[in-house]
PDB file of N, CA and C in Angstrom:
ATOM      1  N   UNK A   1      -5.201   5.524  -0.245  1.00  0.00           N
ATOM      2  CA  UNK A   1      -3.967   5.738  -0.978  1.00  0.00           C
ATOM      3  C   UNK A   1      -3.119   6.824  -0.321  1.00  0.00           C
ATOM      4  N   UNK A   2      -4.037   7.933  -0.009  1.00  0.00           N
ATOM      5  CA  UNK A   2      -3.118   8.791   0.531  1.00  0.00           C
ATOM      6  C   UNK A   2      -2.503   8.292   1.836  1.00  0.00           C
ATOM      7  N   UNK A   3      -2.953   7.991   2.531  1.00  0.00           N
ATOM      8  CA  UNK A   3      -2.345   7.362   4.080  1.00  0.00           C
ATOM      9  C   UNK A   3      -1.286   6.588   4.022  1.00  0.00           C
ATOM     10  N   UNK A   4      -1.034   5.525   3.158  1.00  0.00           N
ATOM     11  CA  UNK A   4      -0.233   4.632   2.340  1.00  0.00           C
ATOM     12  C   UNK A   4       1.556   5.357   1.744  1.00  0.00           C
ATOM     13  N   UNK A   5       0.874   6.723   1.692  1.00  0.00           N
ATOM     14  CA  UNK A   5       1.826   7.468   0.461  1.00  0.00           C
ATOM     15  C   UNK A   5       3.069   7.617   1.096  1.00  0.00           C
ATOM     16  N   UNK A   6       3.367   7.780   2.389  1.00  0.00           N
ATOM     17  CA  UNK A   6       4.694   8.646   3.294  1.00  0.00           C
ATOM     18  C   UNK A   6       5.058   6.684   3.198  1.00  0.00           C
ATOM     19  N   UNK A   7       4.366   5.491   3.558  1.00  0.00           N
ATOM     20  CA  UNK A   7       5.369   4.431   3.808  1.00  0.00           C
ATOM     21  C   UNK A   7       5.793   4.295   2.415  1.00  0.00           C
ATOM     22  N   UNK A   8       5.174   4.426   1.198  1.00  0.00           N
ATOM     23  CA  UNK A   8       6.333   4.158  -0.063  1.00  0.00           C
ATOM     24  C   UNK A   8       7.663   4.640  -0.075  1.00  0.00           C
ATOM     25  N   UNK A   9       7.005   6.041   0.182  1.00  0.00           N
ATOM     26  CA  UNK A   9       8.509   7.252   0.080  1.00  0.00           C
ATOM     27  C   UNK A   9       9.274   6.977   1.650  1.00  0.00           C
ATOM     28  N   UNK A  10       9.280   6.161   3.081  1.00  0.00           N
ATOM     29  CA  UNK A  10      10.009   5.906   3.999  1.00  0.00           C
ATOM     30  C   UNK A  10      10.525   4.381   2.694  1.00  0.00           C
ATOM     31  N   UNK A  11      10.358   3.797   2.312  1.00  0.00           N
ATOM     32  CA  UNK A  11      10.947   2.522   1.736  1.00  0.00           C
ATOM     33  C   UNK A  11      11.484   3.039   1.190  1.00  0.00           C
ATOM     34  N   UNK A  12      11.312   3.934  -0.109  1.00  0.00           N
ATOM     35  CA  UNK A  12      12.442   3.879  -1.490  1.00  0.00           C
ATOM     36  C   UNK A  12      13.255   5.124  -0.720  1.00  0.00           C
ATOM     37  N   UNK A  13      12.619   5.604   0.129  1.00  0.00           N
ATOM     38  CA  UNK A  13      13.782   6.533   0.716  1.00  0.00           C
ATOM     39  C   UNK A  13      15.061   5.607   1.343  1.00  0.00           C
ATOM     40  N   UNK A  14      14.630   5.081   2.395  1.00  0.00           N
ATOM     41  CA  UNK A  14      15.492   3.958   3.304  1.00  0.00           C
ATOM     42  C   UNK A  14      16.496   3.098   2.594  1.00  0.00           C
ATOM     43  N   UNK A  15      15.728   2.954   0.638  1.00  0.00           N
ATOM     44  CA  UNK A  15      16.328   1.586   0.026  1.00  0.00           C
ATOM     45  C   UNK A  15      17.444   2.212  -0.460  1.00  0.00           C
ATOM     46  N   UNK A  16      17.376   3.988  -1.186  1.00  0.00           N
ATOM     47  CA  UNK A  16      17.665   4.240  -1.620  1.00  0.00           C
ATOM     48  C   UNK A  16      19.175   4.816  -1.028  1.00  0.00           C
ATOM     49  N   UNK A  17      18.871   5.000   0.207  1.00  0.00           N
ATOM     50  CA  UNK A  17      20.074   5.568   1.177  1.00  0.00           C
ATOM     51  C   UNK A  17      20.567   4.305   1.796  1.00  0.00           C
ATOM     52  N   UNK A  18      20.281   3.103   1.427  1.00  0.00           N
ATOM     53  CA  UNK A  18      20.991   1.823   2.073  1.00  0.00           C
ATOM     54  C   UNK A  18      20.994   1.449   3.129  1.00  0.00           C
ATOM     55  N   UNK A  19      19.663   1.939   4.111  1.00  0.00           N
ATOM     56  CA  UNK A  19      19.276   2.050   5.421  1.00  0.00           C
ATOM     57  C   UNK A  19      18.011   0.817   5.117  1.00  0.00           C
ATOM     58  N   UNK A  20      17.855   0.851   6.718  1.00  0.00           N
ATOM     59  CA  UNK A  20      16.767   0.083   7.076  1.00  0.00           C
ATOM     60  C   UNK A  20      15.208   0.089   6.900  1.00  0.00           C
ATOM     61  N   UNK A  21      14.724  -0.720   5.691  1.00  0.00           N
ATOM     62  CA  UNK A  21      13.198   0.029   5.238  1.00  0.00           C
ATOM     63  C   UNK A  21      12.207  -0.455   6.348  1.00  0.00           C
ATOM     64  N   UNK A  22      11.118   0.480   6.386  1.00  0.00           N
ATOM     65  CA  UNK A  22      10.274   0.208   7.600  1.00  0.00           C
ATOM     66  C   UNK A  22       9.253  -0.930   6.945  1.00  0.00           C
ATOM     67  N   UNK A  23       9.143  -1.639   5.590  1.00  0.00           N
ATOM     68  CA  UNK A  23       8.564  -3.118   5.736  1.00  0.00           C
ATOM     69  C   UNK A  23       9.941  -3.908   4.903  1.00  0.00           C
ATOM     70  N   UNK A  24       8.737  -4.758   4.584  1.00  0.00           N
ATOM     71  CA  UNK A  24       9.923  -5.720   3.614  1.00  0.00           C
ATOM     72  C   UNK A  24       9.865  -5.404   2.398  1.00  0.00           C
ATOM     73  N   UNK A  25      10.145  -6.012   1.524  1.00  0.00           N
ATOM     74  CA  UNK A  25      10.357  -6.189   0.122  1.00  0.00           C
ATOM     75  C   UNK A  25       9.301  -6.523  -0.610  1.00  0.00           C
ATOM     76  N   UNK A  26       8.614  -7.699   0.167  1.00  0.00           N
ATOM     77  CA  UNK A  26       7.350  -8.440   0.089  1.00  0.00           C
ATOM     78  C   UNK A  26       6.170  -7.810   0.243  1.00  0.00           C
ATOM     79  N   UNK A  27       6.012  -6.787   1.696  1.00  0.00           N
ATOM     80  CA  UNK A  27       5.102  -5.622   2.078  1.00  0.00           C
ATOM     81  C   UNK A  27       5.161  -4.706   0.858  1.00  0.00           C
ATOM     82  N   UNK A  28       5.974  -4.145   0.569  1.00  0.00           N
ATOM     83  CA  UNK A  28       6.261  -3.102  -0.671  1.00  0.00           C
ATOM     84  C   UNK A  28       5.558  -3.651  -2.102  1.00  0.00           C
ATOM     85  N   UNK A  29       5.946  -4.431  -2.225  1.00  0.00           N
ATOM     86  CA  UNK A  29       5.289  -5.272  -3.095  1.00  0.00           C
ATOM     87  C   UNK A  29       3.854  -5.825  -3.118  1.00  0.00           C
ATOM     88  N   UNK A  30       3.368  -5.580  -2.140  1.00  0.00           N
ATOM     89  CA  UNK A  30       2.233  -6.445  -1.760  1.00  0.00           C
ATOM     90  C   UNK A  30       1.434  -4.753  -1.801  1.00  0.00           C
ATOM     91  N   UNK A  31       1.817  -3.873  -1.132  1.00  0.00           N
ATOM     92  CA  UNK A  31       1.580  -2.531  -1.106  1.00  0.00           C
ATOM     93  C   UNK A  31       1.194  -1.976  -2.486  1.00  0.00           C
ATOM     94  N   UNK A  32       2.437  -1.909  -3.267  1.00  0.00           N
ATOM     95  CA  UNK A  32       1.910  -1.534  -4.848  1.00  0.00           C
ATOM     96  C   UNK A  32       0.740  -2.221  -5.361  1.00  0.00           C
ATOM     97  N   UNK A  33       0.810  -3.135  -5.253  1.00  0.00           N
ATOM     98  CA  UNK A  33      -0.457  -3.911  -5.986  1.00  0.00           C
ATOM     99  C   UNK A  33      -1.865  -3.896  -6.044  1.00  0.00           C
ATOM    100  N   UNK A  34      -1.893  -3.710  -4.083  1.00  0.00           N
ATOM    101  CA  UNK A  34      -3.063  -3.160  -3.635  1.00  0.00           C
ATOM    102  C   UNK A  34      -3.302  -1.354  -4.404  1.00  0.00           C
ATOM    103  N   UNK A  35      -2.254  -0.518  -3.908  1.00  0.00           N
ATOM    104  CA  UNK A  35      -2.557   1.060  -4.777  1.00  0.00           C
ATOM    105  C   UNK A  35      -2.708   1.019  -6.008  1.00  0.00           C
ATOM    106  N   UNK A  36      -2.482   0.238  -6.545  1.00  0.00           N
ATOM    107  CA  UNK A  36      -2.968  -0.011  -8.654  1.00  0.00           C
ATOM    108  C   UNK A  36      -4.458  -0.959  -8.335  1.00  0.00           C
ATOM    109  N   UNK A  37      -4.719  -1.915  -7.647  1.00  0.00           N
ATOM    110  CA  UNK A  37      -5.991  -2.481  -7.666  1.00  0.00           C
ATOM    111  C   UNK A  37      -7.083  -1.033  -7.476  1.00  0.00           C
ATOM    112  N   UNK A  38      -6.654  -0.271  -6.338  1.00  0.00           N
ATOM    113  CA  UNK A  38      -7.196   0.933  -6.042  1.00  0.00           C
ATOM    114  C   UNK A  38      -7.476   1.631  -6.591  1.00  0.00           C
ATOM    115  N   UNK A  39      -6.459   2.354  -7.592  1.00  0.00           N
ATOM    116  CA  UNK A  39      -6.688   3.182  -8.491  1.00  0.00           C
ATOM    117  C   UNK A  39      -7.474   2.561  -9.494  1.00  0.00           C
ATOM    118  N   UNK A  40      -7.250   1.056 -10.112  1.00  0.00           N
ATOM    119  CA  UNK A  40      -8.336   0.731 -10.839  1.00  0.00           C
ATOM    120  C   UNK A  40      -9.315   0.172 -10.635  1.00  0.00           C
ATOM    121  N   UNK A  41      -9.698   0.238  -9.555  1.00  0.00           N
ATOM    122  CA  UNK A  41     -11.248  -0.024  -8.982  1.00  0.00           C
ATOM    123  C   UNK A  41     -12.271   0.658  -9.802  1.00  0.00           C
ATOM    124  N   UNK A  42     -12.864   2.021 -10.247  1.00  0.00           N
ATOM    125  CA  UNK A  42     -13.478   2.448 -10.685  1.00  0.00           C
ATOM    126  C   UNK A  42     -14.317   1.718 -12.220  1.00  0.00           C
ATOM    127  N   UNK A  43     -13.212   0.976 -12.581  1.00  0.00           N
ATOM    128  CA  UNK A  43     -13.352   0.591 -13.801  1.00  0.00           C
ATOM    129  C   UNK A  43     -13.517  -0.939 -13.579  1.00  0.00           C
ATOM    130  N   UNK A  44     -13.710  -1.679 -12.509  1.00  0.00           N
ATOM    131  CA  UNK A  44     -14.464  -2.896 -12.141  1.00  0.00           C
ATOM    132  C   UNK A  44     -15.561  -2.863 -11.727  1.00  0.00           C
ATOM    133  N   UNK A  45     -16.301  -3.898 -12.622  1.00  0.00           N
ATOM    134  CA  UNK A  45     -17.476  -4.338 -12.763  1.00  0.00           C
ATOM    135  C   UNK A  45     -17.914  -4.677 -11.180  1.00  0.00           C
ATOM    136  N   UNK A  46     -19.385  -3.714 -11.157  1.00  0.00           N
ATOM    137  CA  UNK A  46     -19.346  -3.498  -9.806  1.00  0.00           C
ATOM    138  C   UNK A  46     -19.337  -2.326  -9.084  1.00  0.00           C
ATOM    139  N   UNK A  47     -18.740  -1.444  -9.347  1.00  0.00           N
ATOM    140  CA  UNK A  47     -17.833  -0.657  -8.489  1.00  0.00           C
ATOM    141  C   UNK A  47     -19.012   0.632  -8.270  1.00  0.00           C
ATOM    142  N   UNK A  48     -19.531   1.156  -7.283  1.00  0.00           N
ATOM    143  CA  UNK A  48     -18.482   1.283  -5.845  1.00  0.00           C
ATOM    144  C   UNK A  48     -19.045   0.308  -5.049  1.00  0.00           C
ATOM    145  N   UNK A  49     -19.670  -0.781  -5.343  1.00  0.00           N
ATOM    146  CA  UNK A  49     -20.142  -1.641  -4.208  1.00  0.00           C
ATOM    147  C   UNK A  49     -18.632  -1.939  -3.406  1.00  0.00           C
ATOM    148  N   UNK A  50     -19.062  -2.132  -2.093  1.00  0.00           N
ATOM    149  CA  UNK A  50     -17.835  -2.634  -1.121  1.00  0.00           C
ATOM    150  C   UNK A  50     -17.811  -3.831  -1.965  1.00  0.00           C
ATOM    151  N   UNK A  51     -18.294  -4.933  -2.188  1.00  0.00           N
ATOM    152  CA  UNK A  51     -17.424  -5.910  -2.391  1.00  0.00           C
ATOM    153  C   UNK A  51     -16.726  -5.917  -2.936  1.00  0.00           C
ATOM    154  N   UNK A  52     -16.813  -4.625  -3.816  1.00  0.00           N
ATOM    155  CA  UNK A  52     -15.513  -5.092  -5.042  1.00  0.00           C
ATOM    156  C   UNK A  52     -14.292  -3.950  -5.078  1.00  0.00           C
ATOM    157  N   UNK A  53     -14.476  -3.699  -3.222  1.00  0.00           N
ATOM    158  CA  UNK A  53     -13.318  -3.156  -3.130  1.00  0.00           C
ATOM    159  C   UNK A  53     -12.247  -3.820  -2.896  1.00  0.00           C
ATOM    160  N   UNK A  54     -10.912  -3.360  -3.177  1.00  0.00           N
ATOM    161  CA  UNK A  54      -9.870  -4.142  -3.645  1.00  0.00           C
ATOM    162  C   UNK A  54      -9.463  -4.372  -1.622  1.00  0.00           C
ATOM    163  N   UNK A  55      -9.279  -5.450  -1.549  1.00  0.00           N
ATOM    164  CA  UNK A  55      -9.001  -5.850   1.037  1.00  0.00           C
ATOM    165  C   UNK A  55      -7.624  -4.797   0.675  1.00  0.00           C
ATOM    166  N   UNK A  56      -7.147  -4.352   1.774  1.00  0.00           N
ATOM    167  CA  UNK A  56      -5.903  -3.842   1.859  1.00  0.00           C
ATOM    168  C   UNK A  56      -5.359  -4.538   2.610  1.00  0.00           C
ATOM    169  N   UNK A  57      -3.909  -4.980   2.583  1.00  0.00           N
ATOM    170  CA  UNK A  57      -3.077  -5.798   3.442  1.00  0.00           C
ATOM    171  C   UNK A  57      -3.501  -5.449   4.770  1.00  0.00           C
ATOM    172  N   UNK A  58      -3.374  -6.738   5.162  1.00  0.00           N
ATOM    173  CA  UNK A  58      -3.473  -7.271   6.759  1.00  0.00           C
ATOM    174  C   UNK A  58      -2.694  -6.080   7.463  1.00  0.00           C
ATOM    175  N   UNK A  59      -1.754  -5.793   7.375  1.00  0.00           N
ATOM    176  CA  UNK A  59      -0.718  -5.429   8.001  1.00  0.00           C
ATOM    177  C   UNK A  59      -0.301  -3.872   8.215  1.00  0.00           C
ATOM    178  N   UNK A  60      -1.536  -3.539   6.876  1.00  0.00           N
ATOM    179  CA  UNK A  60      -0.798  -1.938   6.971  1.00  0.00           C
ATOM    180  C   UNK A  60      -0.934  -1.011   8.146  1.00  0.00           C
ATOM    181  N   UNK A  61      -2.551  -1.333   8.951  1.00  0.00           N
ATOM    182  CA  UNK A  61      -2.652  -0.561   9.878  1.00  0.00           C
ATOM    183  C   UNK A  61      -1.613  -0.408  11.087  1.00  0.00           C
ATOM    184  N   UNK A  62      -1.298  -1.801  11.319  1.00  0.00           N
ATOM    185  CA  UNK A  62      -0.180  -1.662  12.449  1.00  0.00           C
ATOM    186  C   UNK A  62       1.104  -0.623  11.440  1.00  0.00           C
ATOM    187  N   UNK A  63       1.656  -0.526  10.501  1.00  0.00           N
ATOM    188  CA  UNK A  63       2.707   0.148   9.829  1.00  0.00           C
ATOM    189  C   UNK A  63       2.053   1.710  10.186  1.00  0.00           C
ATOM    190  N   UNK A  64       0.864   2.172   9.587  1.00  0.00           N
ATOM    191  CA  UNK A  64       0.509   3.258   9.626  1.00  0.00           C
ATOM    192  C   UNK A  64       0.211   3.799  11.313  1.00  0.00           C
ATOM    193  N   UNK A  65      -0.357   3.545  12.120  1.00  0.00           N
ATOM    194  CA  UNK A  65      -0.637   3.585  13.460  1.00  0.00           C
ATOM    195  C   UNK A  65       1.189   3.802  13.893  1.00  0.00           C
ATOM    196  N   UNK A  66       1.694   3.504  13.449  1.00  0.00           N
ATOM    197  CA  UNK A  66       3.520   3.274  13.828  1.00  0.00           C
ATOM    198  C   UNK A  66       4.114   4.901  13.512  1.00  0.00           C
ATOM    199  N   UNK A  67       3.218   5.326  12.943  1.00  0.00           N
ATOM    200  CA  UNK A  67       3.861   6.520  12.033  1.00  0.00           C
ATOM    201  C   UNK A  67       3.722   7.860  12.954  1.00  0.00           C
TER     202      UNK A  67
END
């Protein structure tokens, strides 16, 4: 989550100043979902086994490695 945290705030920063966000709309979206699966991981049946950790998008590492 923490690693994640600077591309939210480069998006709603970027969206917010009417500039160019560093994913899409879709990434952002796809992003939140995963950080709420995350945060509520603890409370799935299961948990902390890896399997029932929540995959993180395909994609973030290339975004984060970018940074």
């Amino acid at each position: 989550l923490t690693a994640s945290e600077n591309v939210v705030s480069e998006y709603r920063d970027a969206r917010d100043l009417d500039e160019s966000p560093p994913i899409t709309s879709e990434q952002f979206t796809e992003l939140l979902r995963w950080r709420r699966a995350v945060r509520e991981w603890p409370q799935v049946e299961g948990y902390p086994l890896e399997s029932t950790r929540p995959e993180m998008p395909v994609w973030i590492d290339a975004v984060l490695s970018d940074e």
